[in-house]
C-alpha atoms as a PDB file:
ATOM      1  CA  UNK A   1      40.460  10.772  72.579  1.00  0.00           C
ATOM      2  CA  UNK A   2      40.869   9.226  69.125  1.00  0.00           C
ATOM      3  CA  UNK A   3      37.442   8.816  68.474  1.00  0.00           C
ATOM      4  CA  UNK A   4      36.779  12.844  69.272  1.00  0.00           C
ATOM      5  CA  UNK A   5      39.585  13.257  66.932  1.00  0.00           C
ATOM      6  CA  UNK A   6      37.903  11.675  64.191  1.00  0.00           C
ATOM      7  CA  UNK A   7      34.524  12.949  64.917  1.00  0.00           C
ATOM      8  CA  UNK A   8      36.093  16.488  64.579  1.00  0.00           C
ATOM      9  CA  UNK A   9      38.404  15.268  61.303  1.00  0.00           C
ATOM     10  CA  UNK A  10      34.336  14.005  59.728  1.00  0.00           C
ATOM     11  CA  UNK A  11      32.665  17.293  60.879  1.00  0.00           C
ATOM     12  CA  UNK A  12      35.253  19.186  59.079  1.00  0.00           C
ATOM     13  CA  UNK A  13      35.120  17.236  56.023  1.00  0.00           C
ATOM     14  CA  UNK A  14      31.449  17.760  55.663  1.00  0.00           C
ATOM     15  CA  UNK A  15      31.641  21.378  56.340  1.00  0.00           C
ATOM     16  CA  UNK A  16      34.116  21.249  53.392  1.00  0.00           C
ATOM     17  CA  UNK A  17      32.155  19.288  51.029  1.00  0.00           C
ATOM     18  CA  UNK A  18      30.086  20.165  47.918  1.00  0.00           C
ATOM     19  CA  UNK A  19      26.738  19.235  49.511  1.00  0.00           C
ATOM     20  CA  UNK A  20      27.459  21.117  52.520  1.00  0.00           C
ATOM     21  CA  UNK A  21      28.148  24.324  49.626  1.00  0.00           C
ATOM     22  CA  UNK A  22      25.284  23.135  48.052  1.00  0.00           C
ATOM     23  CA  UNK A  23      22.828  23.059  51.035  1.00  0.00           C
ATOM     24  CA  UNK A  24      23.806  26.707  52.171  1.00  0.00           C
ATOM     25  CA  UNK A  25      23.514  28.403  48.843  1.00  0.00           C
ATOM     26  CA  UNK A  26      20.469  26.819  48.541  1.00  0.00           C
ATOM     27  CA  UNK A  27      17.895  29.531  50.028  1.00  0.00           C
ATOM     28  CA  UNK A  28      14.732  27.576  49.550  1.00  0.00           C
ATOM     29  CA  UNK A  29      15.972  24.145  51.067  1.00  0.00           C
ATOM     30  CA  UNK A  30      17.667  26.037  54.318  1.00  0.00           C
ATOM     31  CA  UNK A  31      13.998  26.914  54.830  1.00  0.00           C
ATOM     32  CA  UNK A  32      12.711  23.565  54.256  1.00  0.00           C
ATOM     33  CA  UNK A  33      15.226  21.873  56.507  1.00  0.00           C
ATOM     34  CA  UNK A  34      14.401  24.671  59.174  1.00  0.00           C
ATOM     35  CA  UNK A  35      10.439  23.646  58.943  1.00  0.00           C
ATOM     36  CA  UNK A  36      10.899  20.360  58.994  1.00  0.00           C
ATOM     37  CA  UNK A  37      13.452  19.974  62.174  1.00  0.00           C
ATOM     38  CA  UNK A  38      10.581  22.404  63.615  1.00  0.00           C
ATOM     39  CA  UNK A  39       8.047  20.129  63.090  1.00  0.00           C
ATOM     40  CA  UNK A  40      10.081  17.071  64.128  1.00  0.00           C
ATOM     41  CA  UNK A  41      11.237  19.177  67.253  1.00  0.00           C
ATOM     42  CA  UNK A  42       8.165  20.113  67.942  1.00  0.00           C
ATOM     43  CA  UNK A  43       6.178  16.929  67.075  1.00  0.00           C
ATOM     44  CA  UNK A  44       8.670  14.990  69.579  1.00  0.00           C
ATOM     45  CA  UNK A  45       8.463  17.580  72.537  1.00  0.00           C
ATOM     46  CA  UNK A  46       4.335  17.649  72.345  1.00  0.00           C
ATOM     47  CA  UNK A  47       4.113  16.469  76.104  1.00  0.00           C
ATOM     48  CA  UNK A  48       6.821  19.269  77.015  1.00  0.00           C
ATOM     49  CA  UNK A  49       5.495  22.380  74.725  1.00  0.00           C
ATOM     50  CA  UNK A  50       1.748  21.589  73.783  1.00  0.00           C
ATOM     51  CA  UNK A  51       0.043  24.397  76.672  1.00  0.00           C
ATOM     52  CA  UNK A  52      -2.891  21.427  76.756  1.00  0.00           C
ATOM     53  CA  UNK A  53      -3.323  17.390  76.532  1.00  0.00           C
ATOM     54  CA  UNK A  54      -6.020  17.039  74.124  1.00  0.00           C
ATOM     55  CA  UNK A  55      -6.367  12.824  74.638  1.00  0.00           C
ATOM     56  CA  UNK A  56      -6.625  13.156  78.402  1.00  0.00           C
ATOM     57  CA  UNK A  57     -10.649  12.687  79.147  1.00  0.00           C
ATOM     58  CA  UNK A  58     -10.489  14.859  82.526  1.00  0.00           C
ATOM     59  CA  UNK A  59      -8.651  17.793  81.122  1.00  0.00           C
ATOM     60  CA  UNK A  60     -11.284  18.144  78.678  1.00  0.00           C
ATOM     61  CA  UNK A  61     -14.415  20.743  79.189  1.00  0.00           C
ATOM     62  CA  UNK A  62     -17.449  20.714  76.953  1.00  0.00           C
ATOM     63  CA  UNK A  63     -17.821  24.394  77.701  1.00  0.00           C
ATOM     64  CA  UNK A  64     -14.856  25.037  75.727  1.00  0.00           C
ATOM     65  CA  UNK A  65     -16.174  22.783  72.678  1.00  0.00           C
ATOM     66  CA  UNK A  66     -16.207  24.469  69.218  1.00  0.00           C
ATOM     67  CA  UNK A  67     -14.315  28.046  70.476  1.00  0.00           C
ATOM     68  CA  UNK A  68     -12.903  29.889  67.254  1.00  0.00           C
ATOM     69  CA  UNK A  69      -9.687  30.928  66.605  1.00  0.00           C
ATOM     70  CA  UNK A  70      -8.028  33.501  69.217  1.00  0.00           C
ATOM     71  CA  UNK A  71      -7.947  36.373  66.760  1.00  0.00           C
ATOM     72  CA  UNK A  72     -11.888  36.315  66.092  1.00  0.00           C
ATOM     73  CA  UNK A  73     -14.288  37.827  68.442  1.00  0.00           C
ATOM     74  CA  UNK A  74     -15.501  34.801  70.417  1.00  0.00           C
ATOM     75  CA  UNK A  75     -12.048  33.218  70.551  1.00  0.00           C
ATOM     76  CA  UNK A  76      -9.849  32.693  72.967  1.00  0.00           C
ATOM     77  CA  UNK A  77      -5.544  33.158  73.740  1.00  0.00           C
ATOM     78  CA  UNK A  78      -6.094  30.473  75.948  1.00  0.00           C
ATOM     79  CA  UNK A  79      -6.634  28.272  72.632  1.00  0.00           C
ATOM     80  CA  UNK A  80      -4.760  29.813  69.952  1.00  0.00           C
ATOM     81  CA  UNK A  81      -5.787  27.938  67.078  1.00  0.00           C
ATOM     82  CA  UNK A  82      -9.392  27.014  68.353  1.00  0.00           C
ATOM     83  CA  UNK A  83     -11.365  24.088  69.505  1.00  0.00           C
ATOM     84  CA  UNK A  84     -12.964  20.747  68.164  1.00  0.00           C
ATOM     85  CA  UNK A  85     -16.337  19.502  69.052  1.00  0.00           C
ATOM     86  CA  UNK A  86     -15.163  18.097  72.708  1.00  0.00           C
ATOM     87  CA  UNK A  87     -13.352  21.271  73.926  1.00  0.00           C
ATOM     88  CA  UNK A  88      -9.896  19.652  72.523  1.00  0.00           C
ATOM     89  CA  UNK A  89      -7.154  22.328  71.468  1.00  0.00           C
ATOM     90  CA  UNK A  90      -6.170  22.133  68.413  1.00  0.00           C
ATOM     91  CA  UNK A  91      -2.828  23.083  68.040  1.00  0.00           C
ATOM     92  CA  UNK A  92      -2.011  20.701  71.107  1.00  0.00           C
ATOM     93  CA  UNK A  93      -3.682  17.808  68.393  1.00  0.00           C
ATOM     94  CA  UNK A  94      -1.284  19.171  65.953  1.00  0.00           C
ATOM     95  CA  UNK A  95       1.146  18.376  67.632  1.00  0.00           C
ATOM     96  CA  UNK A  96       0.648  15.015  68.694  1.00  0.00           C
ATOM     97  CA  UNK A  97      -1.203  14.150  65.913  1.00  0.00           C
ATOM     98  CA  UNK A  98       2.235  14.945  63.721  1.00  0.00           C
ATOM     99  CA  UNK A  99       3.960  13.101  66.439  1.00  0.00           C
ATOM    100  CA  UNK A 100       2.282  10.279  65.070  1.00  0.00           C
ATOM    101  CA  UNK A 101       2.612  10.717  61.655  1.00  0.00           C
ATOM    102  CA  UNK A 102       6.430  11.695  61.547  1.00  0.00           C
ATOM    103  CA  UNK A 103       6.801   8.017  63.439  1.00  0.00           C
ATOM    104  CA  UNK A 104       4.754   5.864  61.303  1.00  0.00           C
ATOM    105  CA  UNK A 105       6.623   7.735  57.991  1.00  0.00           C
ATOM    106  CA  UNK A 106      10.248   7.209  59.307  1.00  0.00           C
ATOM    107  CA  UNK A 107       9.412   3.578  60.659  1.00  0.00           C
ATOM    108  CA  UNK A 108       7.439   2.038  57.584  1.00  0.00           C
ATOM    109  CA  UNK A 109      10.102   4.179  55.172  1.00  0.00           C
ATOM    110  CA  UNK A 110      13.216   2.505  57.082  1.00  0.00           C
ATOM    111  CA  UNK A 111      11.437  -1.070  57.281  1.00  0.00           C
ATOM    112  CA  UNK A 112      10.700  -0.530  53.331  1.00  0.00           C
ATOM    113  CA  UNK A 113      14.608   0.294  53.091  1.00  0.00           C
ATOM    114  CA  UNK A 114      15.705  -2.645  54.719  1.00  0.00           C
ATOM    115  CA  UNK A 115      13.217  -4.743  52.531  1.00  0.00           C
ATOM    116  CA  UNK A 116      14.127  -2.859  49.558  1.00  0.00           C
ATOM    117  CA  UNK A 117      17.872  -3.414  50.163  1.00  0.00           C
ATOM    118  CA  UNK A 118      18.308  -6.866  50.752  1.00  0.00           C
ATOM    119  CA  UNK A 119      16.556  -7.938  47.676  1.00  0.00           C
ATOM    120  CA  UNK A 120      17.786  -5.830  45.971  1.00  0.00           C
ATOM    121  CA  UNK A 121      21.187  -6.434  46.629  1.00  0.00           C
ATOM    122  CA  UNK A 122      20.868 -10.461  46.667  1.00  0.00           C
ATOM    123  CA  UNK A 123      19.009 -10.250  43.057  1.00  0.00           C
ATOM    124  CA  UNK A 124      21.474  -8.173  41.750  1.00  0.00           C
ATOM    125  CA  UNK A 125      25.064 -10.061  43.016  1.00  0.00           C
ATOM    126  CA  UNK A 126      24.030 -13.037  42.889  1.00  0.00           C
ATOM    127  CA  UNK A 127      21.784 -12.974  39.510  1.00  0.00           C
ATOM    128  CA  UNK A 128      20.018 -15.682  37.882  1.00  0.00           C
ATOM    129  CA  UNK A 129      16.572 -17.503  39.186  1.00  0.00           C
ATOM    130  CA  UNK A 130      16.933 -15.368  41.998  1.00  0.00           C
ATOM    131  CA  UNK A 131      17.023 -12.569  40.054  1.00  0.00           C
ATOM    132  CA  UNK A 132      14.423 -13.099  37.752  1.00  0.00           C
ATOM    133  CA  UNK A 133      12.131 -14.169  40.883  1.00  0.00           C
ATOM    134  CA  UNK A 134      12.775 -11.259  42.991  1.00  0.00           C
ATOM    135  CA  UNK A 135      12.134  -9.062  40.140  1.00  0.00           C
ATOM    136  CA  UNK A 136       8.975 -10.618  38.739  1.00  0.00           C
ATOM    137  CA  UNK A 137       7.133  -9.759  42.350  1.00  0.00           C
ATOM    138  CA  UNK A 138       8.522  -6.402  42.348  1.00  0.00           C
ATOM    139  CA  UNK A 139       6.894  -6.040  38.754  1.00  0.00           C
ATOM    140  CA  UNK A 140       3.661  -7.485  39.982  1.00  0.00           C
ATOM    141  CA  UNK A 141       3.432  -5.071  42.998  1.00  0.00           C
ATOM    142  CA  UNK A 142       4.846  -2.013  40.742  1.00  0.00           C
ATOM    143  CA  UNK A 143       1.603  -2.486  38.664  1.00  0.00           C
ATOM    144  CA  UNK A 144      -0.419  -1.593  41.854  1.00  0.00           C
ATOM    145  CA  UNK A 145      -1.199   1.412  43.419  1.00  0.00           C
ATOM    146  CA  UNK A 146       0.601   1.432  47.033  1.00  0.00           C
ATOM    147  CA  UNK A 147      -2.533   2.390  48.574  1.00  0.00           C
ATOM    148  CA  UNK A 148      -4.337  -0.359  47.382  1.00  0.00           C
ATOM    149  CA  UNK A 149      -1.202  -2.441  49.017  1.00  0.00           C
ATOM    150  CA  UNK A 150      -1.592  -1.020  52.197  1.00  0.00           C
ATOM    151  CA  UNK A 151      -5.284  -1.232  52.261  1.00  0.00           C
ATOM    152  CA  UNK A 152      -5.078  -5.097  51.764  1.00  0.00           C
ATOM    153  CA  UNK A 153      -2.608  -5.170  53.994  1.00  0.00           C
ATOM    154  CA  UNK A 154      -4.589  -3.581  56.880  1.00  0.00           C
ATOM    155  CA  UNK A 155      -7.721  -5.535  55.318  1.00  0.00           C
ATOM    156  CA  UNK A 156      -6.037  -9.074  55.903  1.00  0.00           C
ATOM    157  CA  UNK A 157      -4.249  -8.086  59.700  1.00  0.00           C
ATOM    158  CA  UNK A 158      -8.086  -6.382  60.306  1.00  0.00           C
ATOM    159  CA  UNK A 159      -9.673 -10.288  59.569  1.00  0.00           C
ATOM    160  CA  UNK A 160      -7.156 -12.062  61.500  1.00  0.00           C
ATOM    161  CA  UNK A 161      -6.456  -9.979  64.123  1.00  0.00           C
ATOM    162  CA  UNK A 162      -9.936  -8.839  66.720  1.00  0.00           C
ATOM    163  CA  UNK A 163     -11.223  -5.790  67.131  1.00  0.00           C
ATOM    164  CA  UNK A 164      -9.222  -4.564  70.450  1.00  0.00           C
ATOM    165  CA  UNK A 165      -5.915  -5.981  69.607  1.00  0.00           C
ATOM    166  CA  UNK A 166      -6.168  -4.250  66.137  1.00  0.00           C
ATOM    167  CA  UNK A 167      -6.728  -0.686  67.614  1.00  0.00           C
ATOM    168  CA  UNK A 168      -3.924  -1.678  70.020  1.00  0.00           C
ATOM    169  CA  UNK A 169      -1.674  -2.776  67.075  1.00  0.00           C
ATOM    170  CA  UNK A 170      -2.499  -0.225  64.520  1.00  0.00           C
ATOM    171  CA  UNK A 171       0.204   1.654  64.220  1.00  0.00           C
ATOM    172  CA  UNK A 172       2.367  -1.297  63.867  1.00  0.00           C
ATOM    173  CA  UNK A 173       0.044  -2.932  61.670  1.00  0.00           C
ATOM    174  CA  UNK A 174      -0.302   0.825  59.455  1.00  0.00           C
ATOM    175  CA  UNK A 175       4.005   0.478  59.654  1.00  0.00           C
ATOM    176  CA  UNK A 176       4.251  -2.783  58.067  1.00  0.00           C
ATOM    177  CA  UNK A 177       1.594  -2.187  55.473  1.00  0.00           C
ATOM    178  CA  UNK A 178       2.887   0.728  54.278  1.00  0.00           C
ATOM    179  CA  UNK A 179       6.750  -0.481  54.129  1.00  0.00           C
ATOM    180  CA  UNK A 180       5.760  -3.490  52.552  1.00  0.00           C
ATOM    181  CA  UNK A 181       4.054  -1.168  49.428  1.00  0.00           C
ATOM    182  CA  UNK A 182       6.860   0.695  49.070  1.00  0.00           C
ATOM    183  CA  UNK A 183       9.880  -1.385  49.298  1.00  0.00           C
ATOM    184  CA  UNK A 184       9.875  -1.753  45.465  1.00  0.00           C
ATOM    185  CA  UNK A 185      11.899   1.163  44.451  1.00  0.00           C
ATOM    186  CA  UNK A 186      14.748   0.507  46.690  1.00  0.00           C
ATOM    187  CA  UNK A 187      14.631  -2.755  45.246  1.00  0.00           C
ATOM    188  CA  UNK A 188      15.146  -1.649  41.949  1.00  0.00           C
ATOM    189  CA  UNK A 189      17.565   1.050  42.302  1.00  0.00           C
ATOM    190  CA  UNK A 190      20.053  -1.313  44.312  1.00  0.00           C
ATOM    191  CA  UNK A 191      19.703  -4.050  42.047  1.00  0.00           C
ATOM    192  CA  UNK A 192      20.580  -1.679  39.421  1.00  0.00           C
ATOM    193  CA  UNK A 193      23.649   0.137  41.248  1.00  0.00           C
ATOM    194  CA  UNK A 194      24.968  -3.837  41.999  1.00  0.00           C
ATOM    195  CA  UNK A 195      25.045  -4.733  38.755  1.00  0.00           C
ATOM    196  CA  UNK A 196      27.490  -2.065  37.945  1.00  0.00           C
ATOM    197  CA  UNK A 197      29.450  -2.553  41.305  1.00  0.00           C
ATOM    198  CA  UNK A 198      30.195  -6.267  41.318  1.00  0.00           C
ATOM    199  CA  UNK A 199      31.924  -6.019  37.926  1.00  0.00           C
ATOM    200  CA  UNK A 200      34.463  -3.880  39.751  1.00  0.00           C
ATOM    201  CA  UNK A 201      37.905  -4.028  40.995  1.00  0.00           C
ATOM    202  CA  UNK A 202      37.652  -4.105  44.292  1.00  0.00           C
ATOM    203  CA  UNK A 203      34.611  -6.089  44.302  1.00  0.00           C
ATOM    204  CA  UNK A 204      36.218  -8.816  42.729  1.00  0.00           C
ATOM    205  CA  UNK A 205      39.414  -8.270  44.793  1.00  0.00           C
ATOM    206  CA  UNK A 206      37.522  -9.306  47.896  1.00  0.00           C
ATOM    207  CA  UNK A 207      36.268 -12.642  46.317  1.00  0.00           C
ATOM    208  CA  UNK A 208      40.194 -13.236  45.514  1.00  0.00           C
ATOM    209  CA  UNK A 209      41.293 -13.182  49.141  1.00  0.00           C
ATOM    210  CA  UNK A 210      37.719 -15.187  49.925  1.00  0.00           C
ATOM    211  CA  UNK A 211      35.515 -13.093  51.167  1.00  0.00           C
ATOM    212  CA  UNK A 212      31.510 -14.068  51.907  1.00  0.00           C
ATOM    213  CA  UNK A 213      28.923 -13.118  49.926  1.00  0.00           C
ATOM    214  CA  UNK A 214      27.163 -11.611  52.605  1.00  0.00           C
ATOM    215  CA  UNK A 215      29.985  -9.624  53.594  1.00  0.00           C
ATOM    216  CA  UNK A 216      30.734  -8.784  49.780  1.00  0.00           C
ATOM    217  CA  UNK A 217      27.686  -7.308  49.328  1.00  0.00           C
ATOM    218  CA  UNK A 218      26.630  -5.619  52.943  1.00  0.00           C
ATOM    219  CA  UNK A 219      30.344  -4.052  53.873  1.00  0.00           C
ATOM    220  CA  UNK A 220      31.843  -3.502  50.095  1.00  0.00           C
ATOM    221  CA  UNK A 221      29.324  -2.978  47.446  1.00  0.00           C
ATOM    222  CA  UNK A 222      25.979  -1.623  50.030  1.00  0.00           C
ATOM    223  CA  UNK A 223      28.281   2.112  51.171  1.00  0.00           C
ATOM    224  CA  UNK A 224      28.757   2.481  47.234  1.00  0.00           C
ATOM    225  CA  UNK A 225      25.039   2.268  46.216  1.00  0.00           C
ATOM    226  CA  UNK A 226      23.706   4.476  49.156  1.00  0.00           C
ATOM    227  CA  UNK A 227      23.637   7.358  47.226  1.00  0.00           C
ATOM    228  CA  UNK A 228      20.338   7.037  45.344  1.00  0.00           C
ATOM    229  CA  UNK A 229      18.979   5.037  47.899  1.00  0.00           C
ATOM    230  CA  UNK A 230      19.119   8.541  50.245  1.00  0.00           C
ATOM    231  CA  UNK A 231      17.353  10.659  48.056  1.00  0.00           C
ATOM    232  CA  UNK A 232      14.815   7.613  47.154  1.00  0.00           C
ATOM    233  CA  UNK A 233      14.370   7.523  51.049  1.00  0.00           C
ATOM    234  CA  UNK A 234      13.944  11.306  51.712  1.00  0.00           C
ATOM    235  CA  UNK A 235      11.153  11.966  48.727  1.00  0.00           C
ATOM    236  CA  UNK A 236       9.414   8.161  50.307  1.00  0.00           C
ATOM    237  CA  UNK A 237       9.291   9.778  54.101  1.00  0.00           C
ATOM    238  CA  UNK A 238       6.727  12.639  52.470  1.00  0.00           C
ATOM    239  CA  UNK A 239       4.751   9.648  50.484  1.00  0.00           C
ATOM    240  CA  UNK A 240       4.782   7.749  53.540  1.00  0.00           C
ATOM    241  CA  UNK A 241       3.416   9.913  55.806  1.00  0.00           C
ATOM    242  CA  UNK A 242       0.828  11.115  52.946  1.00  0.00           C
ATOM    243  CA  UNK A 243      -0.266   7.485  52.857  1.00  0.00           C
ATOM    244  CA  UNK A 244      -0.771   7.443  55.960  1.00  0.00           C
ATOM    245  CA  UNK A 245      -2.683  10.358  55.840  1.00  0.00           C
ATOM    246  CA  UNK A 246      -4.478   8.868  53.517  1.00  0.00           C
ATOM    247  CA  UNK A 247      -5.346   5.574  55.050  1.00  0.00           C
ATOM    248  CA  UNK A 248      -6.467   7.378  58.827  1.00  0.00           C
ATOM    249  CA  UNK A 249      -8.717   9.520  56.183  1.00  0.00           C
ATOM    250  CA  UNK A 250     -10.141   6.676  55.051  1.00  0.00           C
ATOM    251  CA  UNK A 251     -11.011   4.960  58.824  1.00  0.00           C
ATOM    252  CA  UNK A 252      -8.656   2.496  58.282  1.00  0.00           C
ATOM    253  CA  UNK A 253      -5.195   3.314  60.180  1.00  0.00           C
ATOM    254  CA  UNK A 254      -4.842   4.962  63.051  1.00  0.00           C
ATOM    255  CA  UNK A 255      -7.463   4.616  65.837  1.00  0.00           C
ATOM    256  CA  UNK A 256      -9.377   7.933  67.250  1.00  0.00           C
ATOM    257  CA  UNK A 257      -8.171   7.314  70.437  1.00  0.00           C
ATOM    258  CA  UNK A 258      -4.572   7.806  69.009  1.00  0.00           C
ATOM    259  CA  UNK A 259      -5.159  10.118  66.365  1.00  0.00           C
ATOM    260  CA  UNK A 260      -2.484  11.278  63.753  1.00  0.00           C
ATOM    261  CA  UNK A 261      -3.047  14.119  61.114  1.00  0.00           C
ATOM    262  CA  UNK A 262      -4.702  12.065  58.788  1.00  0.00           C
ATOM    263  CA  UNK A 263      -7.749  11.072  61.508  1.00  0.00           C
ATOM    264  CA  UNK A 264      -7.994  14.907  62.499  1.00  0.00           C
ATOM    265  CA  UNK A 265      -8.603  16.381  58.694  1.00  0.00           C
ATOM    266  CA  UNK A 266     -11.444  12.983  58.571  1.00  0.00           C
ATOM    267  CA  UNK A 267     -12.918  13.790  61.943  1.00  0.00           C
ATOM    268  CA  UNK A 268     -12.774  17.956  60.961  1.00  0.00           C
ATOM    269  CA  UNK A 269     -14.168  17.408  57.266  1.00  0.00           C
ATOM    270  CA  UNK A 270     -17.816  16.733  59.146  1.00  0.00           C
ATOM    271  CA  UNK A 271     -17.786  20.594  60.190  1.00  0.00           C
ATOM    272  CA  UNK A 272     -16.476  22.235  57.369  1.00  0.00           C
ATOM    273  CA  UNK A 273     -19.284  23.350  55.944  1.00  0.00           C
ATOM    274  CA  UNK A 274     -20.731  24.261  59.519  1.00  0.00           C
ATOM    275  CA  UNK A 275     -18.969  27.140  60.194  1.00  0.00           C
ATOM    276  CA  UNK A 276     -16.145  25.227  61.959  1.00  0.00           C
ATOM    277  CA  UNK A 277     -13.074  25.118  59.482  1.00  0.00           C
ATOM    278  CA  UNK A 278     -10.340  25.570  61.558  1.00  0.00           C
ATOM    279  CA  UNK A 279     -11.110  22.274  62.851  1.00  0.00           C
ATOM    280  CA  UNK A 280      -9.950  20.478  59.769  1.00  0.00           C
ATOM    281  CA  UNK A 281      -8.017  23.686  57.783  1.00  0.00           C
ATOM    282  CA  UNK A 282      -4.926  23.861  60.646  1.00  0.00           C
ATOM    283  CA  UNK A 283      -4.102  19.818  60.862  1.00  0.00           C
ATOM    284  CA  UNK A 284      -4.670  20.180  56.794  1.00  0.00           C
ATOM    285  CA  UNK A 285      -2.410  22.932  56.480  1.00  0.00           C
ATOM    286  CA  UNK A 286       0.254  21.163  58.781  1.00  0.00           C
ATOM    287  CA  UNK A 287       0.399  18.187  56.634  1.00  0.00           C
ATOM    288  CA  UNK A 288       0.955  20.236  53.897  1.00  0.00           C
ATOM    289  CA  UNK A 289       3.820  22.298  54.953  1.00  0.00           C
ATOM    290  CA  UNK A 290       5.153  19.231  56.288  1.00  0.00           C
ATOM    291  CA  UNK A 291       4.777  17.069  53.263  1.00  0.00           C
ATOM    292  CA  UNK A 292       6.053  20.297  50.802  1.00  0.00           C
ATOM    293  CA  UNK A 293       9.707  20.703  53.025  1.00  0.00           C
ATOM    294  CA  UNK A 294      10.314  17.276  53.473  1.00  0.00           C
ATOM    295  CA  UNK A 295       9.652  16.821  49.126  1.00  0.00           C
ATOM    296  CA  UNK A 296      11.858  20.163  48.543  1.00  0.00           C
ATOM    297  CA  UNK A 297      14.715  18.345  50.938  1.00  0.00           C
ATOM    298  CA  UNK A 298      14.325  15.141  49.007  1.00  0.00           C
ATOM    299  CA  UNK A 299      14.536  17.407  45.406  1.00  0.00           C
ATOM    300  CA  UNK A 300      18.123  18.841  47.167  1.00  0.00           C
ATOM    301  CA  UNK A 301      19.299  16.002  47.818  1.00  0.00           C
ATOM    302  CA  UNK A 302      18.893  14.413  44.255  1.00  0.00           C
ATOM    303  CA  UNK A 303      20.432  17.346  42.860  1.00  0.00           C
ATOM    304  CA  UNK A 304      23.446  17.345  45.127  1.00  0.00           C
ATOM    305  CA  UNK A 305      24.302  13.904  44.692  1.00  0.00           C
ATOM    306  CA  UNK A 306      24.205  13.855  40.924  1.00  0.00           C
ATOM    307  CA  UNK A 307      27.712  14.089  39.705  1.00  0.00           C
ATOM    308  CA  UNK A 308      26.473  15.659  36.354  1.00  0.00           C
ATOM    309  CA  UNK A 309      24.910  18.976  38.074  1.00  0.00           C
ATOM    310  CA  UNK A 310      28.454  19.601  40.192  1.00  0.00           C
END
């Protein structure tokens, strides 16, 4: 009973709060929020809403291969947005595909948080060589492109891993290489936020009565630099999922067999110019929209936690 009491006591304090103002005077990011639960709705539900199974071998008819659109003349309602080159539908590859994507973003964006974090915290309480260390790599690695990261990444786990147990690993393997290119921010916003933080009151309060270090900086100082970290996280889901985009595009992340939005636009690109667009215009579209709400939430949020815009 207590616990529903404070659940209800936090629900009303949001619904009270400046971002909560914010968010629903906000026209164009009520809209963005609405697309993007959509997709994530959608993406998540693809076995329970998608009217076919596009990876399923014996659903598939070769008959149906390369069908238009259902508002042109030789299209079909039974396909709505068309076919591919092996009779698969494509908005039921939509939706799996972003399935994919929205997965491999939110997993390699938290593991680049928790990463990101931890050094950055550690460097920034406790200071010196560790410091100067932890920072020195995150300079190094800031002078790189993240997709060049992420492509030696995948390079080295391609060499040491063999072919079969790579395809079955990929996503994992695309997770890890893309976190581990983008944990650098994080890194450097925390460290920043911690410096300012452990000079503090309460901060030094807690090393009075003999508090842990680990406890210091995990239970008192992380809540109080979570702020930045938020908005740094909500703009890094839409670069995630564009680099992973970008590496499937390439032929180097996500298998064929298991294909996210990134292998549809590469596998549609080789009948654009025959007269089949909507094979890679609709999954390139979806990306789009998807990567566009998910920046405009991130934008939001920046502006609704700065203190000097209230």
């Amino acid at each position: 009973m207590k616990s529903l009491v404070r659940i209800q006591d936090s629900l009303h304090r949001f619904f009270d709060s400046d971002i909560w103002y914010s968010f629903k005077k906000s026209k164009v990011t009520v809209v963005a929020a609405c697309v993007t639960a959509v997709f994530m709705l959608a993406a998540f539900a693809a076995p329970l809403i998608a009217p076919h199974t596009p990876f399923d071998p014996a659903s598939l008819d070769l008959m149906d291969a390369s069908t238009p659109p259902a508002w042109f003349e030789d299209g079909t309602t039974k396909f709505l947005l068309g076919t591919d080159d092996q009779g698969r539908d494509i908005f039921s590859t939509i939706l799996y595909g972003s399935r994919i994507s929205i997965f491999v973003g939110f997993a390699s964006m938290l593991l680049a948080m928790i990463i990101g974090i931890t050094l950055g915290l550690v460097s920034g309480y406790i200071g010196g060589a560790v410091e100067a260390s932890i920072m020195r790599i995150a300079d190094v690695q800031i002078s790189f492109p993240a997709i060049l990261i992420a492509l030696l990444i995948n390079g080295v786990a391609q060499t040491l891993l063999p072919g079969e147990r790579h395809d079955e690993l990929a996503i994992w393997v695309l997770i890890l290489a893309i976190g581990v290119s983008n944990w650098v921010h994080f890194a450097r916003t925390v460290r920043g936020s911690t410096l300012v933080e452990k000079n503090k009151e309460y901060v030094q309060a807690a090393r009075v009565i003999g508090r842990r270090r680990a406890t210091i900086m995990f239970r008192h100082i992380l809540p109080n630099v979570m702020g930045p970290v938020l908005v740094i996280a909500t703009i890094g889901l839409a670069i995630a999922i564009l680099t992973e985009a970008t590496l499937s595009f390439l032929g180097v992340g996500i298998p064929p067999t298991k294909p996210s939005l990134g292998t549809l636009i590469r596998i549609g690109q080789d009948f654009l110019f025959a007269g089949e667009w909507w094979i890679v215009i609709f999954p390139g579209i979806a990306l789009a929209v998807l990567i566009l709400a998910v920046n405009l939430l991130g934008d939001w949020l920046r502006d609704a936690l700065n203190p000097k815009l209230r």
